[in-house]
C-alpha atoms as a PDB file:
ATOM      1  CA  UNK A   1      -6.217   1.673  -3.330  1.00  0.00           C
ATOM      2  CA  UNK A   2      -4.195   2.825  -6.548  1.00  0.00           C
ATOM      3  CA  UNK A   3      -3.570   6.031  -5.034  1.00  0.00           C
ATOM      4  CA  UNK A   4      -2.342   4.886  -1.883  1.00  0.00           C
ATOM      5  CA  UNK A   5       0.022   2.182  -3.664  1.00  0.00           C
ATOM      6  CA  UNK A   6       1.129   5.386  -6.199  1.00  0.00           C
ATOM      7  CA  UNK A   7       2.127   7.488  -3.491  1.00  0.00           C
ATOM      8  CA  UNK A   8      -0.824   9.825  -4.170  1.00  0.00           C
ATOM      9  CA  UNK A   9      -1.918   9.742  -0.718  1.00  0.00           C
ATOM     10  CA  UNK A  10       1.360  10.090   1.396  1.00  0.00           C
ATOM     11  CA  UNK A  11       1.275  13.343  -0.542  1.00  0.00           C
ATOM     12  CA  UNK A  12      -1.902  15.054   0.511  1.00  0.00           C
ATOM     13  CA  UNK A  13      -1.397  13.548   4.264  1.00  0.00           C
ATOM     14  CA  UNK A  14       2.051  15.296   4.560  1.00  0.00           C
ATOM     15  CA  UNK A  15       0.146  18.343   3.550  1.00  0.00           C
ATOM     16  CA  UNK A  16      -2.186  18.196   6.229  1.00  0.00           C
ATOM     17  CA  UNK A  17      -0.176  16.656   8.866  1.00  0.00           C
ATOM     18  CA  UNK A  18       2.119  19.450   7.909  1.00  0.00           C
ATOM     19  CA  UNK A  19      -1.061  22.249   8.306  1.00  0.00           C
ATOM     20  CA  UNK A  20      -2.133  20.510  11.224  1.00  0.00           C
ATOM     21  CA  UNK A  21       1.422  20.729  12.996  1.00  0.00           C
ATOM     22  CA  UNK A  22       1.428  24.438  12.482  1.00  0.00           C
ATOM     23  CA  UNK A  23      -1.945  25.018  13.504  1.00  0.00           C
ATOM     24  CA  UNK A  24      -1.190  23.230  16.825  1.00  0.00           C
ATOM     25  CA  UNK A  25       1.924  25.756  17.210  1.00  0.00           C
ATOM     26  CA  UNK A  26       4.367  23.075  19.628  1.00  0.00           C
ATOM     27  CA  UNK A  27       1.564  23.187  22.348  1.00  0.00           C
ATOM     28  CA  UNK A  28       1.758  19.263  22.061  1.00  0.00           C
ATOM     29  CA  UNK A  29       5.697  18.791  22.191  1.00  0.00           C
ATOM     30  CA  UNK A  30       6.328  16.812  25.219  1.00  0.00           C
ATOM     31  CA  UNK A  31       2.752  16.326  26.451  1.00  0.00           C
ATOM     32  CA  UNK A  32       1.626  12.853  27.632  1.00  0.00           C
ATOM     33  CA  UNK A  33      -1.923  11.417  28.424  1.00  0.00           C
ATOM     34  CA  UNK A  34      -4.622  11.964  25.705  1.00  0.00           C
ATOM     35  CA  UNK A  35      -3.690  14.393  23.317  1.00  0.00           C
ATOM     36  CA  UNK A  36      -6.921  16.513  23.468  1.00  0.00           C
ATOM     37  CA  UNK A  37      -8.095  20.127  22.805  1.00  0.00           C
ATOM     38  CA  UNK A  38      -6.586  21.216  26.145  1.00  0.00           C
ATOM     39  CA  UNK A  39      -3.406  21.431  24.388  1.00  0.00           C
ATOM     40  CA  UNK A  40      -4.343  22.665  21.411  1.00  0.00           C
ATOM     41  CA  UNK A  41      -5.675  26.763  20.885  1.00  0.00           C
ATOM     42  CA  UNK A  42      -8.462  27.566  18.647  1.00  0.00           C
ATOM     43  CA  UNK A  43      -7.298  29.086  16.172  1.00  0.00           C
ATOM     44  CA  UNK A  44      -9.037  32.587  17.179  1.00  0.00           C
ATOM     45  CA  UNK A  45      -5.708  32.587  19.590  1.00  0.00           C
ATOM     46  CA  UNK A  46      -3.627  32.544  16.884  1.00  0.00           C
ATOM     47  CA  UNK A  47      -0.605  35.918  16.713  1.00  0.00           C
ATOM     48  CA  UNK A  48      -0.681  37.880  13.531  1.00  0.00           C
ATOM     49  CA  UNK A  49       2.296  36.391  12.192  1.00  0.00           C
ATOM     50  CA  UNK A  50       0.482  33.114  12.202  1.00  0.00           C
ATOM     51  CA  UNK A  51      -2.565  34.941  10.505  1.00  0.00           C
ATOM     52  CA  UNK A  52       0.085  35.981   7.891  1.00  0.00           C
ATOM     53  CA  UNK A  53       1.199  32.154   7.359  1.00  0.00           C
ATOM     54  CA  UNK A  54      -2.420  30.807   7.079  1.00  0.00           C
ATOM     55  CA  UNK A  55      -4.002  34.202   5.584  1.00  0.00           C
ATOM     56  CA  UNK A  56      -7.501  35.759   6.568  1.00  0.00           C
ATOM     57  CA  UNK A  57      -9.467  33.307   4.993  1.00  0.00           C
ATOM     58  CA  UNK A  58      -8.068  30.238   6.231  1.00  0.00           C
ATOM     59  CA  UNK A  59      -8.047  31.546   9.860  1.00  0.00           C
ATOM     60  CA  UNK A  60     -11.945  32.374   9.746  1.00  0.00           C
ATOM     61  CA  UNK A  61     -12.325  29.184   8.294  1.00  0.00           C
ATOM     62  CA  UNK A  62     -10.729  27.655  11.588  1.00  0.00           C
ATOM     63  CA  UNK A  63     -12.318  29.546  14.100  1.00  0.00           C
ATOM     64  CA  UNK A  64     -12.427  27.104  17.454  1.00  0.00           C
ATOM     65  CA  UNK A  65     -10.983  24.567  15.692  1.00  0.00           C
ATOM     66  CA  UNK A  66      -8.266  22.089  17.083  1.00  0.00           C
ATOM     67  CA  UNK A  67      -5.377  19.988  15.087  1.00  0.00           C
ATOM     68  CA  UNK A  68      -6.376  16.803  14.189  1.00  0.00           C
ATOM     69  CA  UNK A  69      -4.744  13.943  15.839  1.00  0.00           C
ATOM     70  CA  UNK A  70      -3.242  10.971  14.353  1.00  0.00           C
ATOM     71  CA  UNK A  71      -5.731   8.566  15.363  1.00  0.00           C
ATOM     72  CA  UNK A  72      -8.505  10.991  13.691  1.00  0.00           C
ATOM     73  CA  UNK A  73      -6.733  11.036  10.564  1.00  0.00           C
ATOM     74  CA  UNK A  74      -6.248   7.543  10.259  1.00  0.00           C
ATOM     75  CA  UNK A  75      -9.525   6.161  11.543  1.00  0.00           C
ATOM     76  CA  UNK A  76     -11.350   8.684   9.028  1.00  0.00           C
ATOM     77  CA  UNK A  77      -8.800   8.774   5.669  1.00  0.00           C
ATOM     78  CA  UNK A  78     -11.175   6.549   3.606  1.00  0.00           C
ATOM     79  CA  UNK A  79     -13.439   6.024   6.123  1.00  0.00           C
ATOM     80  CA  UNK A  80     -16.017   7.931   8.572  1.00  0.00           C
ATOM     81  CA  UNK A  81     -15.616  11.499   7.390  1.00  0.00           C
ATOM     82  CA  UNK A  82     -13.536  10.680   4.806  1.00  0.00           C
ATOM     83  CA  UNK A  83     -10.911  12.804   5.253  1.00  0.00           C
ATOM     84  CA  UNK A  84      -8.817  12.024   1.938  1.00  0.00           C
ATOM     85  CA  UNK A  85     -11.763  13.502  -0.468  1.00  0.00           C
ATOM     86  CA  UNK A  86     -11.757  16.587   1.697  1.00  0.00           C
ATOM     87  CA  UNK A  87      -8.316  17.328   1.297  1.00  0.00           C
ATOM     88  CA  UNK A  88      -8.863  16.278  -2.240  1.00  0.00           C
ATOM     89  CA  UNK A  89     -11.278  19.371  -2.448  1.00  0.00           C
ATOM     90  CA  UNK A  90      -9.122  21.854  -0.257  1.00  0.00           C
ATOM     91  CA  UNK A  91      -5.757  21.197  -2.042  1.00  0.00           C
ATOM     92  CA  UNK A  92      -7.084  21.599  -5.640  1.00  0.00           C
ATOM     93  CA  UNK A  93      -5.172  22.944  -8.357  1.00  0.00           C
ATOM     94  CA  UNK A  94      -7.121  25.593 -10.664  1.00  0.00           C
ATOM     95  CA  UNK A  95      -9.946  24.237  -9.099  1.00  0.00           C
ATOM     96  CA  UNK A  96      -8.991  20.734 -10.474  1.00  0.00           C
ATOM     97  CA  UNK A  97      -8.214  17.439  -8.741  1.00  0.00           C
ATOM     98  CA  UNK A  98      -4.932  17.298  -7.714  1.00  0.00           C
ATOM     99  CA  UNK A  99      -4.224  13.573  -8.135  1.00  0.00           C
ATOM    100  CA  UNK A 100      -3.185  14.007 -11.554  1.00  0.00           C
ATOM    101  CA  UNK A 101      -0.847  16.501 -10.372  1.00  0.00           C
ATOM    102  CA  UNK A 102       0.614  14.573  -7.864  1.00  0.00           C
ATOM    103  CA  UNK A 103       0.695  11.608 -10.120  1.00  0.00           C
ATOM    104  CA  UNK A 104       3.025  13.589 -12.628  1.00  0.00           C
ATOM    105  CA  UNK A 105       5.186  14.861 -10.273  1.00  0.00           C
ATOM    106  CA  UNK A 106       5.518  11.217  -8.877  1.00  0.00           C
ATOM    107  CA  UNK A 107       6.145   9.876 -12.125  1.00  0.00           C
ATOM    108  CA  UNK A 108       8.853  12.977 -13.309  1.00  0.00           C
ATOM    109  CA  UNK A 109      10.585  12.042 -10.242  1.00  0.00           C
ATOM    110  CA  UNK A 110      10.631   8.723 -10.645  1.00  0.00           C
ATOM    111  CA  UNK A 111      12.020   8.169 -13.972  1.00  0.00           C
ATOM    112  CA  UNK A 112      15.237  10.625 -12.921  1.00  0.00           C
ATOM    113  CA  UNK A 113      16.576   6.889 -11.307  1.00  0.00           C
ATOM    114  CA  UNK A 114      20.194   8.387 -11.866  1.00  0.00           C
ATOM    115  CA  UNK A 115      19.642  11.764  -9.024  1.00  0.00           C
ATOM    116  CA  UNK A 116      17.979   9.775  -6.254  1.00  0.00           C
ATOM    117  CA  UNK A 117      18.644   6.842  -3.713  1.00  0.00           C
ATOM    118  CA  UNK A 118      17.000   3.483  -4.797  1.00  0.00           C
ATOM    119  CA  UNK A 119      14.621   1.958  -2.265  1.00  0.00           C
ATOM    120  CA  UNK A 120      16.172  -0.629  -0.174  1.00  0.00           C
ATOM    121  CA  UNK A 121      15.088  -3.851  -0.030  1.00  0.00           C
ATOM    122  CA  UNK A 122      14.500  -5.497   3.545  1.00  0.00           C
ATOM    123  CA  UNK A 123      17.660  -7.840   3.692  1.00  0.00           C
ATOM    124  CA  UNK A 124      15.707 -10.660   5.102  1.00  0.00           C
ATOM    125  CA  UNK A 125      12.893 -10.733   2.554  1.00  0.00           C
ATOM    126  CA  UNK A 126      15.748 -10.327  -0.267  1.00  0.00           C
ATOM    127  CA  UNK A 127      17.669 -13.475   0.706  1.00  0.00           C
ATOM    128  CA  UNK A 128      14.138 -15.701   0.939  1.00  0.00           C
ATOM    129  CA  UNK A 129      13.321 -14.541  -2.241  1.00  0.00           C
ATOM    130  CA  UNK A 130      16.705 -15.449  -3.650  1.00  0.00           C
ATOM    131  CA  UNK A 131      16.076 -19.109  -1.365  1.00  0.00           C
ATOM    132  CA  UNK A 132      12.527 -19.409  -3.026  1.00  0.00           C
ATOM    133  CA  UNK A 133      12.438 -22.509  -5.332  1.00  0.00           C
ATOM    134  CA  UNK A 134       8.959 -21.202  -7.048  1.00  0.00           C
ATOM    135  CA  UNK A 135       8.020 -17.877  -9.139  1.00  0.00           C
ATOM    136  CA  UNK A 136       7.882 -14.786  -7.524  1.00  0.00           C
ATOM    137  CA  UNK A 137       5.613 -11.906  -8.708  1.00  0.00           C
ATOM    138  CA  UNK A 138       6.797  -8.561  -7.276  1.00  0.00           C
ATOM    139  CA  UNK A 139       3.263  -5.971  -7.704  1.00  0.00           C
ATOM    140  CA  UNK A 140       4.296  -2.495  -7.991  1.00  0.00           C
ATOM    141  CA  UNK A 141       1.785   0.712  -7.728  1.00  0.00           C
ATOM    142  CA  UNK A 142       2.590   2.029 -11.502  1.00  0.00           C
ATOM    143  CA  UNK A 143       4.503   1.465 -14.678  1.00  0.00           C
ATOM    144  CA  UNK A 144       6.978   3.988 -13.132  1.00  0.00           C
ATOM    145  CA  UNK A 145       7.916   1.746 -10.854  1.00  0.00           C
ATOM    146  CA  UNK A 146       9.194  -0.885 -12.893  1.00  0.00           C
ATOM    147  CA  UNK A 147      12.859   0.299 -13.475  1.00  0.00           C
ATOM    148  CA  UNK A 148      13.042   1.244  -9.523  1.00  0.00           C
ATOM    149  CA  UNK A 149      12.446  -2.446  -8.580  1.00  0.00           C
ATOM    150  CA  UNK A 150      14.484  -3.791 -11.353  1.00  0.00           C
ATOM    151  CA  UNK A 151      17.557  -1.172 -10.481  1.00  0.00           C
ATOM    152  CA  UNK A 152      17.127  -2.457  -6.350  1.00  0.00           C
ATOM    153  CA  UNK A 153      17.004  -5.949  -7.113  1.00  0.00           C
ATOM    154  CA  UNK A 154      19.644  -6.103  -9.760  1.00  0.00           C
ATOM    155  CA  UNK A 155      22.728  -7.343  -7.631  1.00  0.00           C
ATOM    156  CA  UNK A 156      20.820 -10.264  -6.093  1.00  0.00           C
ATOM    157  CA  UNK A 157      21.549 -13.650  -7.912  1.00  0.00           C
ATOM    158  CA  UNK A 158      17.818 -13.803  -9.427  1.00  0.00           C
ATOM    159  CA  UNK A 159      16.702 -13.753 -13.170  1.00  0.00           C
ATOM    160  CA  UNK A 160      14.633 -10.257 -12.426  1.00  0.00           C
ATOM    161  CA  UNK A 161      11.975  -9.704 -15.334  1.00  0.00           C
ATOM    162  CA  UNK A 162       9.071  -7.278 -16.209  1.00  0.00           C
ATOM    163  CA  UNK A 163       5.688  -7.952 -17.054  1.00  0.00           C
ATOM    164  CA  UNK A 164       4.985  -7.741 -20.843  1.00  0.00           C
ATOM    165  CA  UNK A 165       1.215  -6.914 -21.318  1.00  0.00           C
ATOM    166  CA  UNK A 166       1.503  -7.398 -24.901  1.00  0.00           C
ATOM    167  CA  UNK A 167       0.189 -11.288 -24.298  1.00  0.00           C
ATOM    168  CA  UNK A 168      -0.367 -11.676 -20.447  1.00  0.00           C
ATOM    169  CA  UNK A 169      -1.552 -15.017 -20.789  1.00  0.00           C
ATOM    170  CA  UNK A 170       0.941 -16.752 -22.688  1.00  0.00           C
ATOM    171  CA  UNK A 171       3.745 -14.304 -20.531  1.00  0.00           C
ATOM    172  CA  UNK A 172       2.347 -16.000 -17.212  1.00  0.00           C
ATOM    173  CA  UNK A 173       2.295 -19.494 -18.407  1.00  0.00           C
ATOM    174  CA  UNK A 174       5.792 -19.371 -20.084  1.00  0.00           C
ATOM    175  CA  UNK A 175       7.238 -18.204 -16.902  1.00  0.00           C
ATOM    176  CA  UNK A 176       6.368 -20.321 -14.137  1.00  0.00           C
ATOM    177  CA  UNK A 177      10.108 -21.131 -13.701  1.00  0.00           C
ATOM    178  CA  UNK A 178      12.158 -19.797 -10.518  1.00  0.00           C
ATOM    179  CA  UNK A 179      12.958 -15.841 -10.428  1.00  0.00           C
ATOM    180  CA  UNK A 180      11.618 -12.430 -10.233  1.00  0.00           C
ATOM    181  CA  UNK A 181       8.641 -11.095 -12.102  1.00  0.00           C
ATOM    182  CA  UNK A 182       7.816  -7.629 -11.986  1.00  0.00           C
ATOM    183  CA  UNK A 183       4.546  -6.673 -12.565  1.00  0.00           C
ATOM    184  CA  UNK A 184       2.508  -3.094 -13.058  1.00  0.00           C
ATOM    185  CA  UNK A 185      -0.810  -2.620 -13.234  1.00  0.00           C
ATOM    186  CA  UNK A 186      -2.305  -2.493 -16.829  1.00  0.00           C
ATOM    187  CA  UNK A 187      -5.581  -0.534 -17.737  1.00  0.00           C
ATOM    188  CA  UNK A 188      -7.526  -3.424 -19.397  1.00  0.00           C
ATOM    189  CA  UNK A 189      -6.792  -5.352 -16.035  1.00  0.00           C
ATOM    190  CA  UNK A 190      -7.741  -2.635 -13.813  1.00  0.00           C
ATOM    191  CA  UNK A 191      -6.159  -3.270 -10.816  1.00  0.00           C
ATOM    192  CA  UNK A 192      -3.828  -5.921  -8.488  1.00  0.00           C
ATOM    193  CA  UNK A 193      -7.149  -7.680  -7.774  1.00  0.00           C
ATOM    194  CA  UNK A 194      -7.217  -8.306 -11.743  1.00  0.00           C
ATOM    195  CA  UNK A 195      -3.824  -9.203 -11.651  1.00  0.00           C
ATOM    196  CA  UNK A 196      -3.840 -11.753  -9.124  1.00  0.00           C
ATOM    197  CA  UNK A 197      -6.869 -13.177 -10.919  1.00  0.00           C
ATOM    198  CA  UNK A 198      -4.624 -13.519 -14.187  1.00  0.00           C
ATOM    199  CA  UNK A 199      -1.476 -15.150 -12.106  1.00  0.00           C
ATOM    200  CA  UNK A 200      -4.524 -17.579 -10.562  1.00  0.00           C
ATOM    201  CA  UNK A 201      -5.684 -18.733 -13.794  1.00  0.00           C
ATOM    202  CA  UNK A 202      -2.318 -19.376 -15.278  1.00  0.00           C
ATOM    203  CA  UNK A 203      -1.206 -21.683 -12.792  1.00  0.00           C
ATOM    204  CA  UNK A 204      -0.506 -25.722 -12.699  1.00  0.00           C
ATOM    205  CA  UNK A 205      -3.256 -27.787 -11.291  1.00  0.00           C
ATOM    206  CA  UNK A 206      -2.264 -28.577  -7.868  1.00  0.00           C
ATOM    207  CA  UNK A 207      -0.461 -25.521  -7.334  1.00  0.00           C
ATOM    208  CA  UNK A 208      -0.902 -23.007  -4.182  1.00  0.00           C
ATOM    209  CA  UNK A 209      -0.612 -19.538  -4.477  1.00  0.00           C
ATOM    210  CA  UNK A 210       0.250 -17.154  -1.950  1.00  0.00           C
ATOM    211  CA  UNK A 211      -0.529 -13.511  -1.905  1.00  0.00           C
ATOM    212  CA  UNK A 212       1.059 -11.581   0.217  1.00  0.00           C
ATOM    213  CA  UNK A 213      -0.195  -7.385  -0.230  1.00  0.00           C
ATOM    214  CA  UNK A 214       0.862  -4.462   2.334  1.00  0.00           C
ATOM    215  CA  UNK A 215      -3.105  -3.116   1.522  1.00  0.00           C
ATOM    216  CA  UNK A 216      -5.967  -4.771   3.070  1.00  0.00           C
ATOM    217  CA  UNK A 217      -8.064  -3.333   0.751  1.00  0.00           C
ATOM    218  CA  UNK A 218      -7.008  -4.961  -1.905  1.00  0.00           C
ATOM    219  CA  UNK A 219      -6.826  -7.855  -0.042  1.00  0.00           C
ATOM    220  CA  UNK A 220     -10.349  -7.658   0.356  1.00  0.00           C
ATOM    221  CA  UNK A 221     -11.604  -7.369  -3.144  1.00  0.00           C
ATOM    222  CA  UNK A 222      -9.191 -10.465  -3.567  1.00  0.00           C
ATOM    223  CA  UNK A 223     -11.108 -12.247  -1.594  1.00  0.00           C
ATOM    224  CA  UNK A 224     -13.064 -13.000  -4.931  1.00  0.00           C
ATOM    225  CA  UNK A 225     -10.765 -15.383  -5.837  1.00  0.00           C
ATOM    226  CA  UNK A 226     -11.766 -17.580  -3.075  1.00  0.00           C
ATOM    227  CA  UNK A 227     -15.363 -18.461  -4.968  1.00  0.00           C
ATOM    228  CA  UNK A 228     -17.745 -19.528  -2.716  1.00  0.00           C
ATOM    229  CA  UNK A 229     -15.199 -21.507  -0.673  1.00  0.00           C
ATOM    230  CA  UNK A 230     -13.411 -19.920   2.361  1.00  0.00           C
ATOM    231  CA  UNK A 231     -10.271 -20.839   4.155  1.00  0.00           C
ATOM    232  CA  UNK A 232     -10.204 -24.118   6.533  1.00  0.00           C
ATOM    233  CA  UNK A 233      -8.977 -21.983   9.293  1.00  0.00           C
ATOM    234  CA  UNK A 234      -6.892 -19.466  10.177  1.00  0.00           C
ATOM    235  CA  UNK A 235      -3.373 -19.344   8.125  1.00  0.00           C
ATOM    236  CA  UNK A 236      -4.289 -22.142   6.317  1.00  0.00           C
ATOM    237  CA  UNK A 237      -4.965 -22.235   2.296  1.00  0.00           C
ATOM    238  CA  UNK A 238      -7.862 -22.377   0.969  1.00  0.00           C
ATOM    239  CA  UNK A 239      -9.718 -24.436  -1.890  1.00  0.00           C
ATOM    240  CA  UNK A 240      -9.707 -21.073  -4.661  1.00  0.00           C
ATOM    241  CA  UNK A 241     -12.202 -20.416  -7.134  1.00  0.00           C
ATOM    242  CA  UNK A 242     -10.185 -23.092  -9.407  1.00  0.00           C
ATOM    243  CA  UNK A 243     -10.709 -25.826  -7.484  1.00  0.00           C
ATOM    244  CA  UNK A 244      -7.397 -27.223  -8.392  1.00  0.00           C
ATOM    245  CA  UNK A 245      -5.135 -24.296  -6.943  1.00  0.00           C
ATOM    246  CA  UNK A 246      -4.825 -23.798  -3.091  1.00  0.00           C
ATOM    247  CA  UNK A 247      -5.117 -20.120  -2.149  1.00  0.00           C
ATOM    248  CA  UNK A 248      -3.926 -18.143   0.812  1.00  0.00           C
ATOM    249  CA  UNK A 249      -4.363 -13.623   1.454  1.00  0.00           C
ATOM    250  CA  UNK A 250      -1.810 -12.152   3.807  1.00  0.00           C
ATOM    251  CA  UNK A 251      -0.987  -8.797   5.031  1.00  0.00           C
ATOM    252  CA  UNK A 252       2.372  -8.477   5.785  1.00  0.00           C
ATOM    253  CA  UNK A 253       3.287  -6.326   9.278  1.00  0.00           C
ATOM    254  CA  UNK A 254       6.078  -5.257   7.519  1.00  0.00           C
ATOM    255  CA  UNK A 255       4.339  -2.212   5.962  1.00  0.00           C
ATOM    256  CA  UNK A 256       1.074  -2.029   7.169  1.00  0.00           C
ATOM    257  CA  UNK A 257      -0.106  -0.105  10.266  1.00  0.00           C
ATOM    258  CA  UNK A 258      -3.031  -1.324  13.321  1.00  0.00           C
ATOM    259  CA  UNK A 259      -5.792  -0.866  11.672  1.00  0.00           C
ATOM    260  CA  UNK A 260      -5.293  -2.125   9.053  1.00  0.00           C
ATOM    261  CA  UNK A 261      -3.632  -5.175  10.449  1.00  0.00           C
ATOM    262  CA  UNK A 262      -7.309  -5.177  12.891  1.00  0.00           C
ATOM    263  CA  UNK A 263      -9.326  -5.170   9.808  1.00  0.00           C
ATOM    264  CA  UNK A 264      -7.376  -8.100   8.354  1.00  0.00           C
ATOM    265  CA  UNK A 265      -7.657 -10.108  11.564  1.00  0.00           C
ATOM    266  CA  UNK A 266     -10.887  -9.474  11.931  1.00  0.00           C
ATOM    267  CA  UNK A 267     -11.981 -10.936   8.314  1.00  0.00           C
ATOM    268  CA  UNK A 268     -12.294 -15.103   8.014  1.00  0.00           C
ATOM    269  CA  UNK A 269     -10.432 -14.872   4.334  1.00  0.00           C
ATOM    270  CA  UNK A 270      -7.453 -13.042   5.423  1.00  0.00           C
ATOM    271  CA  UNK A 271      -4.447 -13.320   7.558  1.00  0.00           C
ATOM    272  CA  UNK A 272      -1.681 -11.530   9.138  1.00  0.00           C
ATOM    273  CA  UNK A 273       1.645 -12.533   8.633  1.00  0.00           C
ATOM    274  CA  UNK A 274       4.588 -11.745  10.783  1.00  0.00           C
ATOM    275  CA  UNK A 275       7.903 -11.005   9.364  1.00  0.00           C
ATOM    276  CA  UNK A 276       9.802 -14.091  10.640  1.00  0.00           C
ATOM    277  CA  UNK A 277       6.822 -16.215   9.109  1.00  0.00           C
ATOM    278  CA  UNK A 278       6.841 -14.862   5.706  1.00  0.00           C
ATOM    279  CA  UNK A 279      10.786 -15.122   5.202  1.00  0.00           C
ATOM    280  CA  UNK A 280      10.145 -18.945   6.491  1.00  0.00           C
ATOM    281  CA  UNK A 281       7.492 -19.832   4.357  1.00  0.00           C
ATOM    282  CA  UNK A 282       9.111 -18.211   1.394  1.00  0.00           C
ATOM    283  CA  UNK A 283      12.243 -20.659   2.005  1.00  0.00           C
ATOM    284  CA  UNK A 284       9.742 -23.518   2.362  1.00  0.00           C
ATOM    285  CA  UNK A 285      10.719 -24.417   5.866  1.00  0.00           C
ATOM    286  CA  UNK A 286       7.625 -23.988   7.101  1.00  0.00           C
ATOM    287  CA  UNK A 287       5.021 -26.332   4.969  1.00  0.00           C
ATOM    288  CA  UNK A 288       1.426 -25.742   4.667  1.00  0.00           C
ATOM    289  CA  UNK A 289      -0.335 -28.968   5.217  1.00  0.00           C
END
């Protein structure tokens, strides 16, 4: 979701992975086999210095309780007992939500691109996008993004451009030619899934389009775009709600953990998509028929 893609969420899960670390005071470090309450005190065992870190409250809120494990908190982040609107509650500011919080602070950081490392682009998806011979549209979680992408990308030998929302329409039509086109999400378009939808309609008849998302559940609501048709068979385009455009949903393993990868597998429309088959597709060495 837009929170994930934002960064909203690695925030509040270092915060509890963080709580949940301290709770579990090392008793874990080194342990093997299934990483159960046996190695993990309630928190009625807990010293008085640790009573100090947590304070009265929070202990008594804990009593006989054990540190989540990984596999709890990502089988029940947005799912089960949804573990992200939880931490939502706990971690609010004022008694507000934090994710506008976070979202400022994300945002202030951002746009200070001169006092902080650019992200680094995977050298083997960099040089099949520069070996690409059709458009490439580069989705990023916020507007904040933008000048992070561009700044990354700018030494490859690529005509790198940014979205202008002023006149989406005639933007994506007039710039179908080879290159890079960032693109952020806008609030009349509400979303990638919107997004995509605009980038489907503006194509050429007899054109494929290949999306290609680290988050399955975007992927999902994607799946729109398919119509009523579905996908001949696994890794293979399908007919798309335009008829004339060919239309394929991938989620890359590059960036994208088990389950989710599980959940993609495990749905007809979507696919999984290994590193070493995305960089050849991209270079058009391996051909769809």
């Amino acid at each position: 979701g837009k929170d994930g893609i934002m960064g909203c969420d690695a925030v509040l899960l270092t915060r509890l992975l963080m709580e949940e670390q301290l709770l579990d005071q090392g008793r874990s470090v080194g342990c093997k086999g299934k990483y159960g309450s046996k190695f993990h005190p309630s928190s009625s065992s807990a010293s008085d210095e640790d009573e100090d870190a947590y304070g009265k409250r929070d202990l008594k809120s804990r009593q006989g309780s054990r540190p989540l494990t990984v596999g709890e908190i990502s089988s029940n982040w947005n799912e089960g007992a949804c573990l992200k609107d939880t931490v939502r509650i706990k971690y609010n500011v004022d008694r507000q939500d934090p994710i506008p919080v976070i979202q400022m602070g994300i945002i202030k950081y951002l746009k200070d691109i001169d006092s902080r490392p650019l992200p680094i682009i995977n050298p083997s998806i960099s040089d099949a996008v520069i070996d690409c011979d059709c458009p490439v549209y580069i989705l990023v979680g916020d507007e904040s993004h933008v000048s992070s992408a561009i700044a990354s990308m700018s030494e490859l030998p690529l005509s790198i451009k940014s979205m202008d929302w002023s006149n989406d329409e005639s933007f994506l039509k007039n710039n179908q030619q080879d290159g890079v086109t960032i693109i952020p999400p806008n609030e009349r378009h509400g979303g990638h899934e919107r997004i995509l939808e605009s980038i489907l309609q503006s194509l050429d008849a007899d054109s494929s389009m290949h999306v290609v998302h680290s988050d399955v559940r975007t992927l999902q609501k994607a799946k729109v775009l398919f119509g009523d048709n579905r996908p001949r068979s696994v890794g293979a385009f399908g007919e798309s709600s335009r008829k004339d455009v060919e239309l394929k949903l991938s989620l890359p393993t590059v960036g994208s953990g088990p389950q989710q990868q599980n959940t993609a597998e495990m749905d007809p429309w979507l696919n999984v998509i290994e590193e070493f088959d995305l960089v050849e597709t991209m270079t058009a060495r391996i051909i769809s028929q």
